[in-house]
C-alpha atoms as a PDB file:
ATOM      1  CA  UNK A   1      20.881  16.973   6.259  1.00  0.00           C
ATOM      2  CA  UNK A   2      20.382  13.703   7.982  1.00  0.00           C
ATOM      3  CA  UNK A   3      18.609  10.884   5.362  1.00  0.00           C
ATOM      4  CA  UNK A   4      15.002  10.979   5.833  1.00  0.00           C
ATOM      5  CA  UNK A   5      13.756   7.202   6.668  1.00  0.00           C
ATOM      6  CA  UNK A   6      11.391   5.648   4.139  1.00  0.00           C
ATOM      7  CA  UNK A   7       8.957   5.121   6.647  1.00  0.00           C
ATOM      8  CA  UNK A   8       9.115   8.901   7.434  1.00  0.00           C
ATOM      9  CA  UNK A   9       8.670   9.571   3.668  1.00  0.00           C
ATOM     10  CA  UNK A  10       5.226   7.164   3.999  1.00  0.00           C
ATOM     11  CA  UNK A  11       3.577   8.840   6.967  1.00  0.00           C
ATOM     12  CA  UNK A  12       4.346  12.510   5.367  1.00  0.00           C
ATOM     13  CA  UNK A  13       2.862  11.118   2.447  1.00  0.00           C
ATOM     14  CA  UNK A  14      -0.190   9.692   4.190  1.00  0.00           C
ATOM     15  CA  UNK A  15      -0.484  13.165   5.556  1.00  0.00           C
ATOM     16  CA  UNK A  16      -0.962  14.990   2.240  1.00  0.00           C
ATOM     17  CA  UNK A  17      -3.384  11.966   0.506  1.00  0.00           C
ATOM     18  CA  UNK A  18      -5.644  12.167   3.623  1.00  0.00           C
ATOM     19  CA  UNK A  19      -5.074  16.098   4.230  1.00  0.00           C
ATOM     20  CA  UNK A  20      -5.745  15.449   8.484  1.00  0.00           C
ATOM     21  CA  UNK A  21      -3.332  14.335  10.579  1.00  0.00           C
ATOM     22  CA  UNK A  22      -6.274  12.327  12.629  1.00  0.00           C
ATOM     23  CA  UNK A  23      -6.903  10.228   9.325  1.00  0.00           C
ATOM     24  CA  UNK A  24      -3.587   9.517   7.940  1.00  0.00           C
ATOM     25  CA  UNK A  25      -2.648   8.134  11.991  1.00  0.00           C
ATOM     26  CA  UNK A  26      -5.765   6.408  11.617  1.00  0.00           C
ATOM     27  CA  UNK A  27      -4.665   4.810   8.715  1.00  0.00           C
ATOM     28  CA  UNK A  28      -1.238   4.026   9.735  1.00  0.00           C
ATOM     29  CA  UNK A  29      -2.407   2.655  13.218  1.00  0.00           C
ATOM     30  CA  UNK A  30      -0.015   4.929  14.967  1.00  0.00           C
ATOM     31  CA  UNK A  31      -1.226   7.723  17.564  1.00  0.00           C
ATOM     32  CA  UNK A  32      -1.720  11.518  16.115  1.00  0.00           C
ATOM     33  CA  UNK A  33       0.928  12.780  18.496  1.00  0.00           C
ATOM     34  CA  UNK A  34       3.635  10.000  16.996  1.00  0.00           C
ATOM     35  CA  UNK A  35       2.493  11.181  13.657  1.00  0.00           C
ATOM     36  CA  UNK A  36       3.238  14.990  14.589  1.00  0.00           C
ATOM     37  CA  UNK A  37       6.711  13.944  16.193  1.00  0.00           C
ATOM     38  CA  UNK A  38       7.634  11.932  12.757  1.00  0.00           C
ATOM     39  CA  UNK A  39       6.600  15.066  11.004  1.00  0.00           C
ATOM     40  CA  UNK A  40       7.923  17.558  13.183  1.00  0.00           C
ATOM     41  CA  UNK A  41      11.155  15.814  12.966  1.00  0.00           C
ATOM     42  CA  UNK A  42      11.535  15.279   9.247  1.00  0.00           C
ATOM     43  CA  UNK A  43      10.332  19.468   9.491  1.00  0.00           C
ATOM     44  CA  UNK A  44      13.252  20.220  11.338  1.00  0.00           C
ATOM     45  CA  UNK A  45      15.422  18.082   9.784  1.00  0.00           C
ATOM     46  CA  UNK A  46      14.376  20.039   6.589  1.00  0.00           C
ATOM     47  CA  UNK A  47      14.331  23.357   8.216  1.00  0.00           C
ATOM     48  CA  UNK A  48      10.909  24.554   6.868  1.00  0.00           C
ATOM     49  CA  UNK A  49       7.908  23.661   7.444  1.00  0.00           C
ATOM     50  CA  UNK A  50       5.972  20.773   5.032  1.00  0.00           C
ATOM     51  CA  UNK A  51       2.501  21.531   5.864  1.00  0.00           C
ATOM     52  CA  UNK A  52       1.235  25.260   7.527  1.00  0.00           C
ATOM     53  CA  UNK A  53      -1.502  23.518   9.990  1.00  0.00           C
ATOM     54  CA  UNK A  54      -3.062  26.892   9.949  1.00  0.00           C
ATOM     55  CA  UNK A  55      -4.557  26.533   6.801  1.00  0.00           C
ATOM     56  CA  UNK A  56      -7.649  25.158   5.403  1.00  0.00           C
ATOM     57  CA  UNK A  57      -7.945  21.888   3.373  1.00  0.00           C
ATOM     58  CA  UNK A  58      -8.192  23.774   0.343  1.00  0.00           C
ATOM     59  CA  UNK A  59      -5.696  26.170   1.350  1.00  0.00           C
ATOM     60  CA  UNK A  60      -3.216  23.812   1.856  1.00  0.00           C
ATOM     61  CA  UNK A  61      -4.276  22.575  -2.071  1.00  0.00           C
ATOM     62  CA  UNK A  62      -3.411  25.201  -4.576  1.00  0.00           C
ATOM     63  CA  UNK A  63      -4.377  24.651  -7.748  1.00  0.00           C
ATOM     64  CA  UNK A  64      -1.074  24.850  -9.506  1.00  0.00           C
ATOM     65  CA  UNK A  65       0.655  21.316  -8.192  1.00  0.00           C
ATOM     66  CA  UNK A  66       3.044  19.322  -9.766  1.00  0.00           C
ATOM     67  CA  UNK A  67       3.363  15.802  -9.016  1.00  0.00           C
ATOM     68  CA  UNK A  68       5.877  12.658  -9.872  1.00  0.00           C
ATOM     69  CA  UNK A  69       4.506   8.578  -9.372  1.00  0.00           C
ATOM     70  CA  UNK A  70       6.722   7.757  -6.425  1.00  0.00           C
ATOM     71  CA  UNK A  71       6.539   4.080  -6.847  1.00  0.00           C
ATOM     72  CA  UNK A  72       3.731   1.318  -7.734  1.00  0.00           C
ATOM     73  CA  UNK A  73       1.942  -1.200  -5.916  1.00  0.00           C
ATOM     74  CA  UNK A  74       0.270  -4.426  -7.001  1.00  0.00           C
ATOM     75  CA  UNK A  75      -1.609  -6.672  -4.315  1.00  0.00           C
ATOM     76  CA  UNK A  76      -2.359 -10.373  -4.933  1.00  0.00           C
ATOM     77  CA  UNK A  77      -4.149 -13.085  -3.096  1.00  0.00           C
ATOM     78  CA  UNK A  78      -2.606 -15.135  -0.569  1.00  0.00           C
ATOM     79  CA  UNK A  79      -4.404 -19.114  -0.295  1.00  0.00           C
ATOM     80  CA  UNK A  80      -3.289 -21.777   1.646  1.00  0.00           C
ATOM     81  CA  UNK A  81      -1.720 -24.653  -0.742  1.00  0.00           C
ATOM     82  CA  UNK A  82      -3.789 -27.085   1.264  1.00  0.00           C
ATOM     83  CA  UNK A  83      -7.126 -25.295   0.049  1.00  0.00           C
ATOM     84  CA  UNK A  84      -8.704 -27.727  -2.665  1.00  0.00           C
ATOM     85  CA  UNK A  85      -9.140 -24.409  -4.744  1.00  0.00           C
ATOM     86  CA  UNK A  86      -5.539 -24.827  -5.839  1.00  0.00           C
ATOM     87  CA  UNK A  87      -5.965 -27.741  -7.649  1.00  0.00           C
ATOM     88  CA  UNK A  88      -7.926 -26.387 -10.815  1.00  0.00           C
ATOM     89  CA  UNK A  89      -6.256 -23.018 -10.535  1.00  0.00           C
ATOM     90  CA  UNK A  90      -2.448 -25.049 -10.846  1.00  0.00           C
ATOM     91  CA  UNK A  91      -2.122 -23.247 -14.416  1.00  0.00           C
ATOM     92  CA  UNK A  92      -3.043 -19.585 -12.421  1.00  0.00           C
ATOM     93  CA  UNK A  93      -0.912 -19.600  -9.641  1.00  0.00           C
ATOM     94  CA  UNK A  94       2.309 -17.364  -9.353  1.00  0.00           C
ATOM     95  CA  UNK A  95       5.613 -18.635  -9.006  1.00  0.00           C
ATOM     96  CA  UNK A  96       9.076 -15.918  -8.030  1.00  0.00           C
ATOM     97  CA  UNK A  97       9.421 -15.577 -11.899  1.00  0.00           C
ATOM     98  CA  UNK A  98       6.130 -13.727 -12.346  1.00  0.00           C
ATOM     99  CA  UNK A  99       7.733 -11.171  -9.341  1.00  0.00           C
ATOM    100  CA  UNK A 100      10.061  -8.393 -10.254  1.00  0.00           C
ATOM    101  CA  UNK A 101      10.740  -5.292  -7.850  1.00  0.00           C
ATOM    102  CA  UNK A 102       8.055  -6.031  -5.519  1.00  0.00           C
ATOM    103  CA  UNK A 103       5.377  -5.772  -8.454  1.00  0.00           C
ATOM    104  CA  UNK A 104       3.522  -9.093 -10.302  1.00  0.00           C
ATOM    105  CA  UNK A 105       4.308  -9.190 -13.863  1.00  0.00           C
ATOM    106  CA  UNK A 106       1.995  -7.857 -16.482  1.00  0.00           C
ATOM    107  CA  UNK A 107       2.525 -10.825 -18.509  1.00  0.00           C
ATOM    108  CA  UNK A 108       1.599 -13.079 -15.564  1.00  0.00           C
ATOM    109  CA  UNK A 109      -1.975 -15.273 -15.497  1.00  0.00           C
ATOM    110  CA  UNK A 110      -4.661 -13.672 -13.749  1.00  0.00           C
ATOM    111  CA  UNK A 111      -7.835 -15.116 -12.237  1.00  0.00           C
ATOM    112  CA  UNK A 112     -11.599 -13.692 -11.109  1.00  0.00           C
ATOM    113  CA  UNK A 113     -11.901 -13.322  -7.337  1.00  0.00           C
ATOM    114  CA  UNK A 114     -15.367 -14.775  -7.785  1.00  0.00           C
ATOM    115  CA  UNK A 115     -13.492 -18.025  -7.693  1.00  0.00           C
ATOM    116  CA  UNK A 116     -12.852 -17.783  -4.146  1.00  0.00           C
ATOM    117  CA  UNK A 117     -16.354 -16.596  -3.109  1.00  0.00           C
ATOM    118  CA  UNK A 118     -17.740 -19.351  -1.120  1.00  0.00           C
ATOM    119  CA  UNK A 119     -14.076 -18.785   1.062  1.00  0.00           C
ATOM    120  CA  UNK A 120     -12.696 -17.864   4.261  1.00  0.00           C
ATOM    121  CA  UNK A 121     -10.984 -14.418   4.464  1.00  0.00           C
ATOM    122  CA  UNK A 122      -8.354 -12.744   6.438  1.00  0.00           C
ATOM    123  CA  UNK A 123      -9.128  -8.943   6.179  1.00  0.00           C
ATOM    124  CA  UNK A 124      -7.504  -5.947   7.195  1.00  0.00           C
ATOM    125  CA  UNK A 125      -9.334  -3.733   9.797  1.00  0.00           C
ATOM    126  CA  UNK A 126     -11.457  -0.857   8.517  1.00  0.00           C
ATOM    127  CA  UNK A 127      -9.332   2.063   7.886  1.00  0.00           C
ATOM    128  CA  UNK A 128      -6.807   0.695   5.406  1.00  0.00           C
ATOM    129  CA  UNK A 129      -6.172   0.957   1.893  1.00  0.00           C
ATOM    130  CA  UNK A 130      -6.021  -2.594   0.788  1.00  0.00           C
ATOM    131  CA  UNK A 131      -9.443  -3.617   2.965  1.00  0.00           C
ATOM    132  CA  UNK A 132     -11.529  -1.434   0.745  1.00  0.00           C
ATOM    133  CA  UNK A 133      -9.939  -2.115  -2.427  1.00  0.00           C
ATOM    134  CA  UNK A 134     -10.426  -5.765  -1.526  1.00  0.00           C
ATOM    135  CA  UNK A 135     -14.037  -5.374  -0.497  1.00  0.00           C
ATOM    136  CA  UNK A 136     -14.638  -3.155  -3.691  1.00  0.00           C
ATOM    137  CA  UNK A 137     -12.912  -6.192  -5.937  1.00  0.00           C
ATOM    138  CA  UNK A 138     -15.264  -8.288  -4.227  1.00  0.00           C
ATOM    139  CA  UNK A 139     -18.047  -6.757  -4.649  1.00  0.00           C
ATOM    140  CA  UNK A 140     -17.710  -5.838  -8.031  1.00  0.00           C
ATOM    141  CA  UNK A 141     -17.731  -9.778  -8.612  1.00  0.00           C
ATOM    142  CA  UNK A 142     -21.039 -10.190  -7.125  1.00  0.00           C
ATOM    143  CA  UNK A 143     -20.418 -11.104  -3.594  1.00  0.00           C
ATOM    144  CA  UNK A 144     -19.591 -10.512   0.079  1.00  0.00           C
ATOM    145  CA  UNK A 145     -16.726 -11.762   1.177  1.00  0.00           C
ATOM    146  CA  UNK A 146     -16.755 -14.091   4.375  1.00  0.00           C
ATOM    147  CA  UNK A 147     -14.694 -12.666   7.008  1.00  0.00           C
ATOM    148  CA  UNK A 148     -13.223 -14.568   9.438  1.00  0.00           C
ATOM    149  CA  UNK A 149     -10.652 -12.460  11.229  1.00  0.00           C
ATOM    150  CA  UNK A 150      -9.537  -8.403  10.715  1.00  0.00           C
ATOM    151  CA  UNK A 151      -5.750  -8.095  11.133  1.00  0.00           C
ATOM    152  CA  UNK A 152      -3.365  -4.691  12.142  1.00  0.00           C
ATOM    153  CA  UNK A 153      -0.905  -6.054   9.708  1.00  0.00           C
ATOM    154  CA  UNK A 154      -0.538  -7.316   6.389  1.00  0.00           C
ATOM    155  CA  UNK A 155       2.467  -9.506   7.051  1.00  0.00           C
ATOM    156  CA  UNK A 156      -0.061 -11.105   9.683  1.00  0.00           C
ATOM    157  CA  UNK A 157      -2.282 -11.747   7.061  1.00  0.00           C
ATOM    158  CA  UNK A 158       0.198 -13.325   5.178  1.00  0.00           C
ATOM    159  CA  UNK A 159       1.482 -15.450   7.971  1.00  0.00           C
ATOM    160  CA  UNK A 160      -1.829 -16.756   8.885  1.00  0.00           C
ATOM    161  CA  UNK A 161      -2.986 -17.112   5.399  1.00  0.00           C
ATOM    162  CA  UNK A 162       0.632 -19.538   5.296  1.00  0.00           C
ATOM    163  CA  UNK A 163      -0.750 -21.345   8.374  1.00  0.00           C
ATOM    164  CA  UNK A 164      -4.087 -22.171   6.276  1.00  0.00           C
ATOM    165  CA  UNK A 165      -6.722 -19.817   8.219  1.00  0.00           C
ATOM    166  CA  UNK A 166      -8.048 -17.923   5.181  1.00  0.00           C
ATOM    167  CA  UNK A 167      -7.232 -16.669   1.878  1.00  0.00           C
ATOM    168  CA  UNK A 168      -5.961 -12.774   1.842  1.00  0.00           C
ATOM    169  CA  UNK A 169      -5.385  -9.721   0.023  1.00  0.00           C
ATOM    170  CA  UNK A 170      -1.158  -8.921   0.366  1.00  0.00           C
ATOM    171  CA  UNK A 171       0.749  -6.148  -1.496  1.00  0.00           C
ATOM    172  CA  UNK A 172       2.874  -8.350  -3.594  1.00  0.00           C
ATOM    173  CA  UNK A 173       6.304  -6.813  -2.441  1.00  0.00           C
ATOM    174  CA  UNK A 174       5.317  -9.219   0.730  1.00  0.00           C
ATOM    175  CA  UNK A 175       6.917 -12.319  -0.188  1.00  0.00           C
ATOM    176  CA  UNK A 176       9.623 -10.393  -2.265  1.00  0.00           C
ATOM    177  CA  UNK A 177      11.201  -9.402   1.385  1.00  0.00           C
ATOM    178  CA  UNK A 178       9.678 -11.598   3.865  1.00  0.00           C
ATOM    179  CA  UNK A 179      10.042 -15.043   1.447  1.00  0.00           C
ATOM    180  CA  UNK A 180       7.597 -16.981  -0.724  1.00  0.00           C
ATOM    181  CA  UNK A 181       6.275 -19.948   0.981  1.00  0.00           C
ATOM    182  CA  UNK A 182       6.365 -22.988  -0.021  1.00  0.00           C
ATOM    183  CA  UNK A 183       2.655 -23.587   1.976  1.00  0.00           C
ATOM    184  CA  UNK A 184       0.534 -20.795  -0.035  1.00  0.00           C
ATOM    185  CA  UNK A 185      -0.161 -20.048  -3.236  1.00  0.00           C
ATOM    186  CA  UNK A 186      -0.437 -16.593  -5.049  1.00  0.00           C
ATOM    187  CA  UNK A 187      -2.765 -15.194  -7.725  1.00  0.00           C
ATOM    188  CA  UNK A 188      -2.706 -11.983  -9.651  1.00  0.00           C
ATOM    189  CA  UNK A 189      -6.423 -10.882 -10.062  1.00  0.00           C
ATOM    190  CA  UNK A 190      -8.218  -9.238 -13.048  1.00  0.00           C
ATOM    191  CA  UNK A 191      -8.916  -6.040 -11.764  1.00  0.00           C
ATOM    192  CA  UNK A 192      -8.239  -2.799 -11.793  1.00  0.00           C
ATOM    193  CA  UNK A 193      -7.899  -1.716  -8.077  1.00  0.00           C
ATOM    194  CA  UNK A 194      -5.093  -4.352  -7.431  1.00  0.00           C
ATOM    195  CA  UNK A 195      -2.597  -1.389  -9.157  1.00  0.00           C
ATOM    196  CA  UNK A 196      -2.283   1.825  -8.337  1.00  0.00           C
ATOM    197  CA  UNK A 197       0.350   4.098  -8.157  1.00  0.00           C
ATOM    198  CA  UNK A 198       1.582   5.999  -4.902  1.00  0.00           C
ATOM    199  CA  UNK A 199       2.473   9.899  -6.021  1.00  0.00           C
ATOM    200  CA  UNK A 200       4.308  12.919  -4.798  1.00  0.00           C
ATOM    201  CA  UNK A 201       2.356  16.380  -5.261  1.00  0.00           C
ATOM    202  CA  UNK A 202       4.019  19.693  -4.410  1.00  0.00           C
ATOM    203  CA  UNK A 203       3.915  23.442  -5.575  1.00  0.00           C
ATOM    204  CA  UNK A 204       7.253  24.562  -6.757  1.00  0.00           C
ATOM    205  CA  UNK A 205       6.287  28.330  -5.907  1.00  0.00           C
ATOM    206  CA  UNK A 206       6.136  27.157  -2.139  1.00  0.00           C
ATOM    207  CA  UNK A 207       9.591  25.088  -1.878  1.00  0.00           C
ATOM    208  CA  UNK A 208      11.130  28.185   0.210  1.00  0.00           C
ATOM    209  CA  UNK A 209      14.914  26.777   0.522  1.00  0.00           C
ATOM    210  CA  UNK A 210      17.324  24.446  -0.576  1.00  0.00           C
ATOM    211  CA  UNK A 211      16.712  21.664   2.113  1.00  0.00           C
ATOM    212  CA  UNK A 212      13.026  21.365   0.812  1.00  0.00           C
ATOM    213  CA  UNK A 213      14.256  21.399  -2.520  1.00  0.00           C
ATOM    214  CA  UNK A 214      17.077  18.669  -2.196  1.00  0.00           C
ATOM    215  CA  UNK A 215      14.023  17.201  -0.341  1.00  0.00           C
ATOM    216  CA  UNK A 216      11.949  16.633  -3.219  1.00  0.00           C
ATOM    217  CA  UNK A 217      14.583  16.148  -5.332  1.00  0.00           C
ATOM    218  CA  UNK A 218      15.574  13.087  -3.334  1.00  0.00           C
ATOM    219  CA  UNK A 219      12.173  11.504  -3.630  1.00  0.00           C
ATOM    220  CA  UNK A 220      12.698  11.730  -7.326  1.00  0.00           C
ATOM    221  CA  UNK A 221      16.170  10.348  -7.157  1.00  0.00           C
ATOM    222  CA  UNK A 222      14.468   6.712  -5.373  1.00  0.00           C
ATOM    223  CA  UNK A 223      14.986   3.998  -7.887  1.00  0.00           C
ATOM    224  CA  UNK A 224      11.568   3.022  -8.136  1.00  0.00           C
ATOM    225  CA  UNK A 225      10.563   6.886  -9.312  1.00  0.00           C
ATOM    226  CA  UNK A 226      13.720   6.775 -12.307  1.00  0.00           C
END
């Protein structure tokens, strides 16, 4: 069995959180016939079938699932070190040592968003994950945020955040891979929505043969599930 590609791993899992191949493309900004082909593919690879398309939303949901956390996300907020803001938040803002594994530190200072109401912000585009949990955190502090551009990406975000354009909601594995700048400065948030944990849910009954077995039992094996 050829190794299946992280990425592949994300859009099959998109597929099963969203239940519609329409939404999870949506979602992932990638066609519905690239989505099938990246399914279809993994499928084969496999040699069974991960989701029977001719059955219903709750039909493709039986009631006895098991699931596993596959890994856990964190976002944080993303300001330009020029902003003003910065200077009485000096004692809040993140440095690499509050970063481990692509997740901020539990021990690490937090801050209210409400801080940062009367700012500029880089958004994603409706659709994503991370625009509505930062509208919600927003919201839940008692205002609406000012948007000043809506971004595909979320490495965008970060880059244009770098170049001073806005503040913005990243995932905090973001400047764990593509570098922490020395021109922004991070803050872990008091809320709940910037965690949440990405999980696997499957029926044993229904894993038919070894591949999709070894399958699943892969996704347990990734370091961030043990």
């Amino acid at each position: 069995m050829e190794p299946v590609e992280f990425r592949e791993i994300a859009m099959i899992l998109a597929v099963g959180e969203e239940l519609s191949f329409t939404r999870a493309a949506e979602k992932n900004y990638i066609s519905q016939p690239a989505l099938s082909k990246i399914v279809r593919k993994v499928e084969k690879n496999l040699g069974a079938a991960i989701f029977d398309r001719g059955l219903t939303v709750e039909e493709n949901m039986p009631a006895d699932l098991q699931s596993f956390a596959l890994k856990s996300e964190s976002i944080v907020l993303a300001a330009p070190r020029a902003n003003p803001i910065n200077a009485r938040l000096r004692d809040f803002a993140l440095d690499e040592s509050d970063f481990h594994g692509g997740l901020v530190n539990e021990d690490a200072p937090c801050v209210s968003i409400g801080v940062f109401a009367g700012e500029r912000f880089l958004f994603l585009k409706p659709g994503n994950d991370i625009r509505a949990r930062g509208l919600k955190i927003c919201h839940d502090a008692g205002f609406e945020p000012q948007i000043v551009m809506e971004l595909d990406q979320l490495l965008t975000a970060y880059r244009l955040a770098e170049a001073g354009l806005g503040v913005a909601f990243i995932r905090a594995s973001i400047p764990c891979y593509a570098g922490f700048s020395p021109d922004l400065c991070l803050y872990r948030l008091d809320h709940s929505d910037t965690q949440r944990q990405i999980r696997v849910v499957f029926n044993e009954r229904t894993l038919a043969n070894e591949r999709q077995k070894s399958f699943v039992a892969y996704l347990k094996s990734c370091p961030e599930v043990r």
